[in-house]
Protein backbone atom coordinates (compact mmCIF):
# COMPACT_ATOMS: atom_id res chain seq x y z
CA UNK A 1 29.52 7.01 5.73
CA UNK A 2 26.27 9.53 5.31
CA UNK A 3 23.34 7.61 3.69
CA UNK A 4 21.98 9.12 0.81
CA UNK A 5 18.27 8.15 -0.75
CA UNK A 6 18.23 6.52 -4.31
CA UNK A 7 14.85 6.88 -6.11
CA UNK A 8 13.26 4.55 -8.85
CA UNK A 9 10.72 3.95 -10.76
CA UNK A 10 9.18 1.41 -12.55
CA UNK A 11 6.63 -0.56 -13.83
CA UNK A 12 5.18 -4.71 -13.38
CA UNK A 13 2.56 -6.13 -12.11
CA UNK A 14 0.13 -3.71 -13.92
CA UNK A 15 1.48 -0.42 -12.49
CA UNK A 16 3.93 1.92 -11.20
CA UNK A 17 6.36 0.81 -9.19
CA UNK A 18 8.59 3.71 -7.24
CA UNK A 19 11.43 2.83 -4.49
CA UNK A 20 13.14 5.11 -2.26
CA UNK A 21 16.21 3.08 -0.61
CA UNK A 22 18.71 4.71 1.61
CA UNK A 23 22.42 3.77 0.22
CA UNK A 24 26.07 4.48 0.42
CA UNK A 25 25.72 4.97 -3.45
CA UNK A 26 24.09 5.48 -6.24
CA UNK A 27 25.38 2.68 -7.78
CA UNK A 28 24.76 0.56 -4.64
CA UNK A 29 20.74 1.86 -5.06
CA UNK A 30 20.98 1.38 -8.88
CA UNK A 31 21.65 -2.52 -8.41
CA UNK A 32 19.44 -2.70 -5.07
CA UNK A 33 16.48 -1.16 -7.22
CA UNK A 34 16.80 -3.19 -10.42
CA UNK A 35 17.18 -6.65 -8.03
CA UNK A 36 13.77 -5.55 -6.22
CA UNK A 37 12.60 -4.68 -9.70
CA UNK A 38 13.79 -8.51 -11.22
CA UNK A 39 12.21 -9.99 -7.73
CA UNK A 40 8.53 -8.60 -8.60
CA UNK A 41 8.83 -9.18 -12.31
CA UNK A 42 9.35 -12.66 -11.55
CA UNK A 43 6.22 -12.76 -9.13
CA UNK A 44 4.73 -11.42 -11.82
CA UNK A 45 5.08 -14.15 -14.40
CA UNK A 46 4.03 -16.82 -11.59
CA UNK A 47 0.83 -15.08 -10.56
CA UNK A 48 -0.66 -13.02 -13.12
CA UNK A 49 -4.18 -13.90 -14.72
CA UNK A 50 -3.05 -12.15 -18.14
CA UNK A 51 -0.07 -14.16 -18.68
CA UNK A 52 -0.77 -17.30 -20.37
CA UNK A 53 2.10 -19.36 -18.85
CA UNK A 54 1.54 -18.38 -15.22
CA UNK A 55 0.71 -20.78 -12.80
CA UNK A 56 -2.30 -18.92 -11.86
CA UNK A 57 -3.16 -19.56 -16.11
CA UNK A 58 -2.64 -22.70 -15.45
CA UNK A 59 -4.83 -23.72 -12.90
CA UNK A 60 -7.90 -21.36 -14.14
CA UNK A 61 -6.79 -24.04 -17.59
CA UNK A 62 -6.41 -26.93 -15.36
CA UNK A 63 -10.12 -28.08 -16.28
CA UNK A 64 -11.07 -29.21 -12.70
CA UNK A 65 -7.32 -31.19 -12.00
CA UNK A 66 -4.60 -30.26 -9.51
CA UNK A 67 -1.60 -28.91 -10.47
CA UNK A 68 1.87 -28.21 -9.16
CA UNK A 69 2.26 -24.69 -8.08
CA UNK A 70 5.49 -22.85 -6.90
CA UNK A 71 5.88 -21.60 -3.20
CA UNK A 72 5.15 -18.21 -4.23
CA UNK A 73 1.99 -19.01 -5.63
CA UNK A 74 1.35 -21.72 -3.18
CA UNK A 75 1.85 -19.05 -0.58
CA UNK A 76 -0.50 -16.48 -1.70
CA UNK A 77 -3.17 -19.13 -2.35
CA UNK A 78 -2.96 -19.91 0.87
CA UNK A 79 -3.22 -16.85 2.46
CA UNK A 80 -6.02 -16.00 0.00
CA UNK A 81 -8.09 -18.64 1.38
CA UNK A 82 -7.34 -17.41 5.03
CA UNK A 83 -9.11 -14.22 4.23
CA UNK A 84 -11.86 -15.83 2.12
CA UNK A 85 -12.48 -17.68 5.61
CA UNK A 86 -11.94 -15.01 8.00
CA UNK A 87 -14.00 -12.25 6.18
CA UNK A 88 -17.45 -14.49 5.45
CA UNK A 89 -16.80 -14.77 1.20
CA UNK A 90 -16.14 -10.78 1.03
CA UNK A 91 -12.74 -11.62 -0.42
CA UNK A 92 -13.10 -14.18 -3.04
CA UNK A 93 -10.11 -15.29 -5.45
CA UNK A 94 -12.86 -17.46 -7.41
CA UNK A 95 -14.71 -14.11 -8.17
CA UNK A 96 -12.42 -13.64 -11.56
CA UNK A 97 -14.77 -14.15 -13.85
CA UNK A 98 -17.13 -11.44 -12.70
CA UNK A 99 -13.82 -8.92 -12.64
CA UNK A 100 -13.17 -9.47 -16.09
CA UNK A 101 -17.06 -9.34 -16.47
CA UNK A 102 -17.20 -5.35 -15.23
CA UNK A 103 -13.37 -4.89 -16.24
CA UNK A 104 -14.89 -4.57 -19.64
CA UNK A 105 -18.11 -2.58 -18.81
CA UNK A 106 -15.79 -0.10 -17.28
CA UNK A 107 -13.67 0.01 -20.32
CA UNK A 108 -16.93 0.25 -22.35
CA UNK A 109 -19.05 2.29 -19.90
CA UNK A 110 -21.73 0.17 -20.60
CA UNK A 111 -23.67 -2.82 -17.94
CA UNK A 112 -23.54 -6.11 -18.08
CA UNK A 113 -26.46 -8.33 -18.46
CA UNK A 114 -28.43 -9.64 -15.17
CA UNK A 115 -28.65 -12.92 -16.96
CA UNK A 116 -24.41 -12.94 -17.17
CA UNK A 117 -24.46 -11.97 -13.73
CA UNK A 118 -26.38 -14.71 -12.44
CA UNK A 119 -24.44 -16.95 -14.63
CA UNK A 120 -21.48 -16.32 -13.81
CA UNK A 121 -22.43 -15.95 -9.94
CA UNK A 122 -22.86 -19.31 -9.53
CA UNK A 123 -19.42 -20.31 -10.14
CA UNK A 124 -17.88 -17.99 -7.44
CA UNK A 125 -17.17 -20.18 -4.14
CA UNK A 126 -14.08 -19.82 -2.81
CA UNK A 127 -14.79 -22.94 -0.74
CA UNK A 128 -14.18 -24.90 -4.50
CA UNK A 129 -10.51 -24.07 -4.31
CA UNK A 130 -8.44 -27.33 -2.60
CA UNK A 131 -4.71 -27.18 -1.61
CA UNK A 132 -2.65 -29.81 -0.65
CA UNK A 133 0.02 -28.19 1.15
CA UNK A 134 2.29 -31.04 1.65
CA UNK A 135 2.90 -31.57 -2.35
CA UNK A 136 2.24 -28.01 -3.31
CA UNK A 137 -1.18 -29.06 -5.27
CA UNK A 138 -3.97 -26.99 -6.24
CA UNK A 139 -7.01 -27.81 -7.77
CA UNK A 140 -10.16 -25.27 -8.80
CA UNK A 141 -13.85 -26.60 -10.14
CA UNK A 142 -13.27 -26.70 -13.74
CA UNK A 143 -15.81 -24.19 -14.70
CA UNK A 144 -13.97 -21.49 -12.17
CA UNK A 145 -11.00 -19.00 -12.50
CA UNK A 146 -9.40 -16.82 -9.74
CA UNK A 147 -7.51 -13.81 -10.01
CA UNK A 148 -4.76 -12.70 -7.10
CA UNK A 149 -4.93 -9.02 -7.87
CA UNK A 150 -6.61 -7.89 -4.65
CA UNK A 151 -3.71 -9.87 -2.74
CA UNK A 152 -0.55 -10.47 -5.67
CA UNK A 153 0.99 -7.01 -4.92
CA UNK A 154 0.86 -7.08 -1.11
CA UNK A 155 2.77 -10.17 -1.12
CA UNK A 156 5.56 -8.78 -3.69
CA UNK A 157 5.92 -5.82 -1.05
CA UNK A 158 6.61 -8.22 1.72
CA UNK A 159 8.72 -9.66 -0.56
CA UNK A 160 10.82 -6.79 -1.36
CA UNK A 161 10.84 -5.58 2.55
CA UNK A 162 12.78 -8.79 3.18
CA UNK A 163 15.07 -8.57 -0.02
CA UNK A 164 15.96 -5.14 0.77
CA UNK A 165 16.71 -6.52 4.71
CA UNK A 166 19.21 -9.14 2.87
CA UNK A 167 20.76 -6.48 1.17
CA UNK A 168 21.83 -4.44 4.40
CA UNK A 169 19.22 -1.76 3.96
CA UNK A 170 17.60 -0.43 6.97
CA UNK A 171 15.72 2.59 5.67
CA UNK A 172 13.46 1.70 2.36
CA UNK A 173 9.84 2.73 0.94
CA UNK A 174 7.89 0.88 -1.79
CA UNK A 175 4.60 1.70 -3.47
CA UNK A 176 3.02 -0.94 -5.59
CA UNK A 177 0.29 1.03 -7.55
CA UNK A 178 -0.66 2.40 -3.66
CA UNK A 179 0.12 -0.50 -2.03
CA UNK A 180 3.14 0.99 0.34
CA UNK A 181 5.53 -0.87 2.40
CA UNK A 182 8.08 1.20 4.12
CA UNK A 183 10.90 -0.06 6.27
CA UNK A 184 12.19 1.12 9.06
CA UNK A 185 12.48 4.89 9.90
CA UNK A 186 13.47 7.79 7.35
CA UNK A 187 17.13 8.68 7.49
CA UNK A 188 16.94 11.93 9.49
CA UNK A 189 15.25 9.30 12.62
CA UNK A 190 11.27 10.69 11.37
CA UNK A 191 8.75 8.06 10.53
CA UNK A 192 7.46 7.94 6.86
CA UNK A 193 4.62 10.00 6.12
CA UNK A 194 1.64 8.35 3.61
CA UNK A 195 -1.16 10.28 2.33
CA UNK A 196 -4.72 9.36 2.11
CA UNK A 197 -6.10 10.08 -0.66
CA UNK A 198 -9.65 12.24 -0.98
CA UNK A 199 -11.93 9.68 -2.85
CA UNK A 200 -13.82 12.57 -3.89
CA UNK A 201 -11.19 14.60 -5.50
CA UNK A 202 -8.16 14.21 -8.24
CA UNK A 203 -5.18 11.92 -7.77
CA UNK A 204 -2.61 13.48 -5.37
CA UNK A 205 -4.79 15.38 -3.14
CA UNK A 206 -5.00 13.77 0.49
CA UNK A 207 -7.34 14.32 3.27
CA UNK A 208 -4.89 13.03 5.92
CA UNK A 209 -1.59 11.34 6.83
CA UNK A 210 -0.31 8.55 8.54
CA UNK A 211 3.51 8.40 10.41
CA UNK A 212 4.31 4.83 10.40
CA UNK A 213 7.60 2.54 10.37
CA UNK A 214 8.11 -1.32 9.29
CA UNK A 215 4.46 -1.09 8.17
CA UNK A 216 2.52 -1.23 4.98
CA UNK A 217 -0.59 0.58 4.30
CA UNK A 218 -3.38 -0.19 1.28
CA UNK A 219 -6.41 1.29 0.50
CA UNK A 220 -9.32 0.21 -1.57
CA UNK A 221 -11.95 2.85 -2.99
CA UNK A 222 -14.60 3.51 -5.54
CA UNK A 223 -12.52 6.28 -7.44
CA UNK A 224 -10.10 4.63 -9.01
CA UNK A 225 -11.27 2.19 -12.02
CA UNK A 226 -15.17 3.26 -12.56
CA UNK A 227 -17.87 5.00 -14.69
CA UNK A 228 -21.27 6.93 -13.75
CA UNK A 229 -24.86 5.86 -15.07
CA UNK A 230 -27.96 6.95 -13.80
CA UNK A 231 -26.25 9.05 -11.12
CA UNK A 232 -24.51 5.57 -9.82
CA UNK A 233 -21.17 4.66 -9.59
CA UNK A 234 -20.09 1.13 -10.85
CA UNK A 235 -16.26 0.77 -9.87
CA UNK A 236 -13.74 -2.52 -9.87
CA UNK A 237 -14.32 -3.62 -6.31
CA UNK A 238 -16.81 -6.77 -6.91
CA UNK A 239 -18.93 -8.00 -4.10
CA UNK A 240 -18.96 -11.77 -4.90
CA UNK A 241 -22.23 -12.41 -2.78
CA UNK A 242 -24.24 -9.85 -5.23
CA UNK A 243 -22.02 -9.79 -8.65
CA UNK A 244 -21.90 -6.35 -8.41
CA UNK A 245 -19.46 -3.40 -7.72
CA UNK A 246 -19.19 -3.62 -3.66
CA UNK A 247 -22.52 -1.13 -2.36
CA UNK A 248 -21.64 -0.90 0.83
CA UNK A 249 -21.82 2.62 3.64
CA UNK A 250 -18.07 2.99 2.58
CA UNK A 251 -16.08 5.03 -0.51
CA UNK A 252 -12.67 3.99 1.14
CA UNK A 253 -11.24 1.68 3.17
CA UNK A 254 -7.33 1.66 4.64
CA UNK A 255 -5.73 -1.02 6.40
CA UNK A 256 -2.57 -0.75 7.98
CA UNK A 257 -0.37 -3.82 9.06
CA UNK A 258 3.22 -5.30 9.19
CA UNK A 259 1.91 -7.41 6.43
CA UNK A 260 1.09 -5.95 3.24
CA UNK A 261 -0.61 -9.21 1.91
CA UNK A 262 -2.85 -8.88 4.47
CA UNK A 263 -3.50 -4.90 4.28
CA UNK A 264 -4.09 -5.68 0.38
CA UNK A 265 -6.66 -8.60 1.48
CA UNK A 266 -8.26 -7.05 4.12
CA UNK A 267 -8.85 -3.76 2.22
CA UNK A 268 -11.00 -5.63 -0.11
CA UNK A 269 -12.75 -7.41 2.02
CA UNK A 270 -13.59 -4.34 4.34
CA UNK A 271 -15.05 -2.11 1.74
CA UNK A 272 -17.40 -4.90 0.88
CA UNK A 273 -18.29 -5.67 4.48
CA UNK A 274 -19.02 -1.92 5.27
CA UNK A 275 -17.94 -0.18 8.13
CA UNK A 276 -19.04 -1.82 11.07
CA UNK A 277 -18.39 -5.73 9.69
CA UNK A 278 -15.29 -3.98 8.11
CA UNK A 279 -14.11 -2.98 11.71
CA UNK A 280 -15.38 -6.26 13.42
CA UNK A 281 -13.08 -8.11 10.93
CA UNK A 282 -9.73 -5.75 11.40
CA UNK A 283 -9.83 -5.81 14.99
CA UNK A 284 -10.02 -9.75 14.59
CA UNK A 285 -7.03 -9.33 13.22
CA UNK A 286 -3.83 -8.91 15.45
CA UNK A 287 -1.89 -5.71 14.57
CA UNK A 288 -4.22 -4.71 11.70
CA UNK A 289 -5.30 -0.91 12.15
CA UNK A 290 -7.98 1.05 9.70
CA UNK A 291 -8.93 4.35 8.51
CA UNK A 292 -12.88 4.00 6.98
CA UNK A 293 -14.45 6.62 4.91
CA UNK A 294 -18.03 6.63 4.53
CA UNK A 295 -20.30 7.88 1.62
CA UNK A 296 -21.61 11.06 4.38
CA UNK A 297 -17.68 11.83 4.13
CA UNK A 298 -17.24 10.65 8.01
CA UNK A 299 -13.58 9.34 8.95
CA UNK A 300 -13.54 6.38 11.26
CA UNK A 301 -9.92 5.88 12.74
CA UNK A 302 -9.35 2.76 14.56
CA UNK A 303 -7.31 3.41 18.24
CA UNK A 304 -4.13 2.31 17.29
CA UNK A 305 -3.74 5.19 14.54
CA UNK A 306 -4.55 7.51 17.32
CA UNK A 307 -1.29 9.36 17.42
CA UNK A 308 -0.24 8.25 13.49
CA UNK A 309 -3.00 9.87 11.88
CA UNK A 310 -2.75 13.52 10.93
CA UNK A 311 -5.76 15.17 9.43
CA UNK A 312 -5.23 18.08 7.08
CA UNK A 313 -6.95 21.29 7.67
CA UNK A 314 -7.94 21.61 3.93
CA UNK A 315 -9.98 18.55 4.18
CA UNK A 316 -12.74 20.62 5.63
CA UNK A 317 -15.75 17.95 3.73
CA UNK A 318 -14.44 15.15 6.25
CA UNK A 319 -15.55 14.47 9.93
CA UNK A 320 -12.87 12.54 11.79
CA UNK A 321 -13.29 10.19 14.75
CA UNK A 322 -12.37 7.45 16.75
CA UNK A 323 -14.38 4.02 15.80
CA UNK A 324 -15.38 3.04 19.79
């Protein structure tokens, strides 16, 4: 039977949510869709930092005391800390208080106080946060709070690659507020194509493409959440060594991988670390791949996006090379 493409969208976890699944149906897509849809909303209740019953609430309430935490959760702690260790502090689930800090400055255009800052600075230590795998424990200092929104939505797009496996599909995309996951190839045998956006221009207008299959690609810049004073940018991407918005040589920073929890960690934690710690740490990293775009508008393309990445000839600002 020909395969036909059923598109969706929706919204949880604090943004868009669009699917593209190849069915026999549209009524087969309509249930695959709203299934994938129930599967994140549920993630959502368990991780979020707005929602008061969450098990993340709970443990930035737990003052200082371990507390039972689901596998989901559990999971994404876990992997959190992985990336705290592997990337030298750059990514930081303890740095929540100094998101919600600048969250609000960006809201109110306005800067925070050094004397928060340096407050709130000092209870940012990812090192604080203890898990005890075995009982599915978790304990935080009790003065601390983390947030998993530089890692949550990566891990509901694995999640929703393997649902949509269970369910018999073999042809799928997902894009989590630009966290994409596809699966598998396109249904005419062509891999999927996802843009990159221009940091320096309006939503929707790319300076490049990448072909891939069964991988997920996430990008972290400076143009998405900010506001301008003093002819400097202060965006959402906090640098938990300084307590403020990430300064680094970079504007953008993509990581490709089969694992969109880590492409959503390590696309943090690269734009912080710049371009050459940012590549040192993705080519730590086994099947990681990364497209870096400095502030001087150069394009650094790892080697294994060598024959992925297509550059558009409209993007005439941007200089594009191989990193080494």
């Amino acid at each position: 039977m020909d395969m036909t493409y059923y598109e969706t969208t929706d919204f949880g976890m604090g943004t868009i949510i669009e699917q593209k699944v190849a069915v026999e149906s549209t009524n087969e897509g309509e249930i695959v869709c709203q299934d994938i849809s129930n599967l994140i909303k549920d993630l959502e209740g368990k991780m979020s930092y707005f929602i008061p019953e969450s098990f993340v609430s709970q443990l930035n309430s737990s003052n200082g005391h371990f507390i039972k935490i689901d596998p989901d959760t559990f999971c994404v702690l876990k992997t959190a800390k992985k990336y705290f260790e592997l990337s030298g502090g750059s990514f930081d689930m303890t740095v929540a208080p100094l998101s919600a800090l600048w969250r609000d400055s960006i809201h109110n255009k306005t800067l925070p106080s050094e004397d928060t800052i340096q407050d709130l600075i000092k209870v940012v230590s990812g090192t604080d946060m203890i898990l005890d795998e075995k009982n599915s424990l978790a304990k935080i200092n009790k003065c601390q709070s983390i947030d998993l929104g530089g890692i949550g939505k990566g891990y509901a797009a694995d999640i929703a690659l393997k649902a949509y496996k269970e369910r018999g599909i073999k042809s799928a995309f997902i894009n989590l507020g630009g966290n994409v996951h596809t699966l598998g190839e396109k249904t005419n045998g062509e891999p999927w194509m996802v843009g990159i956006q221009d940091p320096r221009h309006v939503r929707g207008i790319n300076i490049a493409a990448l072909r891939i299959c069964d991988r997920s690609v996430v990008t972290s810049g400076d143009y998405e959440k900010y506001f301008e004073m003093g002819n400097k940018r202060y965006h959402h991407i906090i640098d938990p060594k300084t307590g403020y918005p990430a300064n680094s040589d970079l504007i953008s920073a993509t990581v490709v991988s089969p694992s969109s929890m880590e492409a959503d960690a390590l696309s943090t934690a690269v734009f912080i670390l710049g371009l050459e710690e940012g590549m040192e740490l993705i080519e730590k990293i086994p099947g990681a791949e990364g497209v870096l775009i400095t502030k001087d508008n150069n394009v650094f393309i790892t080697r294994g996006l060598k024959e992925c990445l297509i550059a558009f000839r409209d993007a005439q600002d941007y200089k594009f090379y191989l990193y080494n």
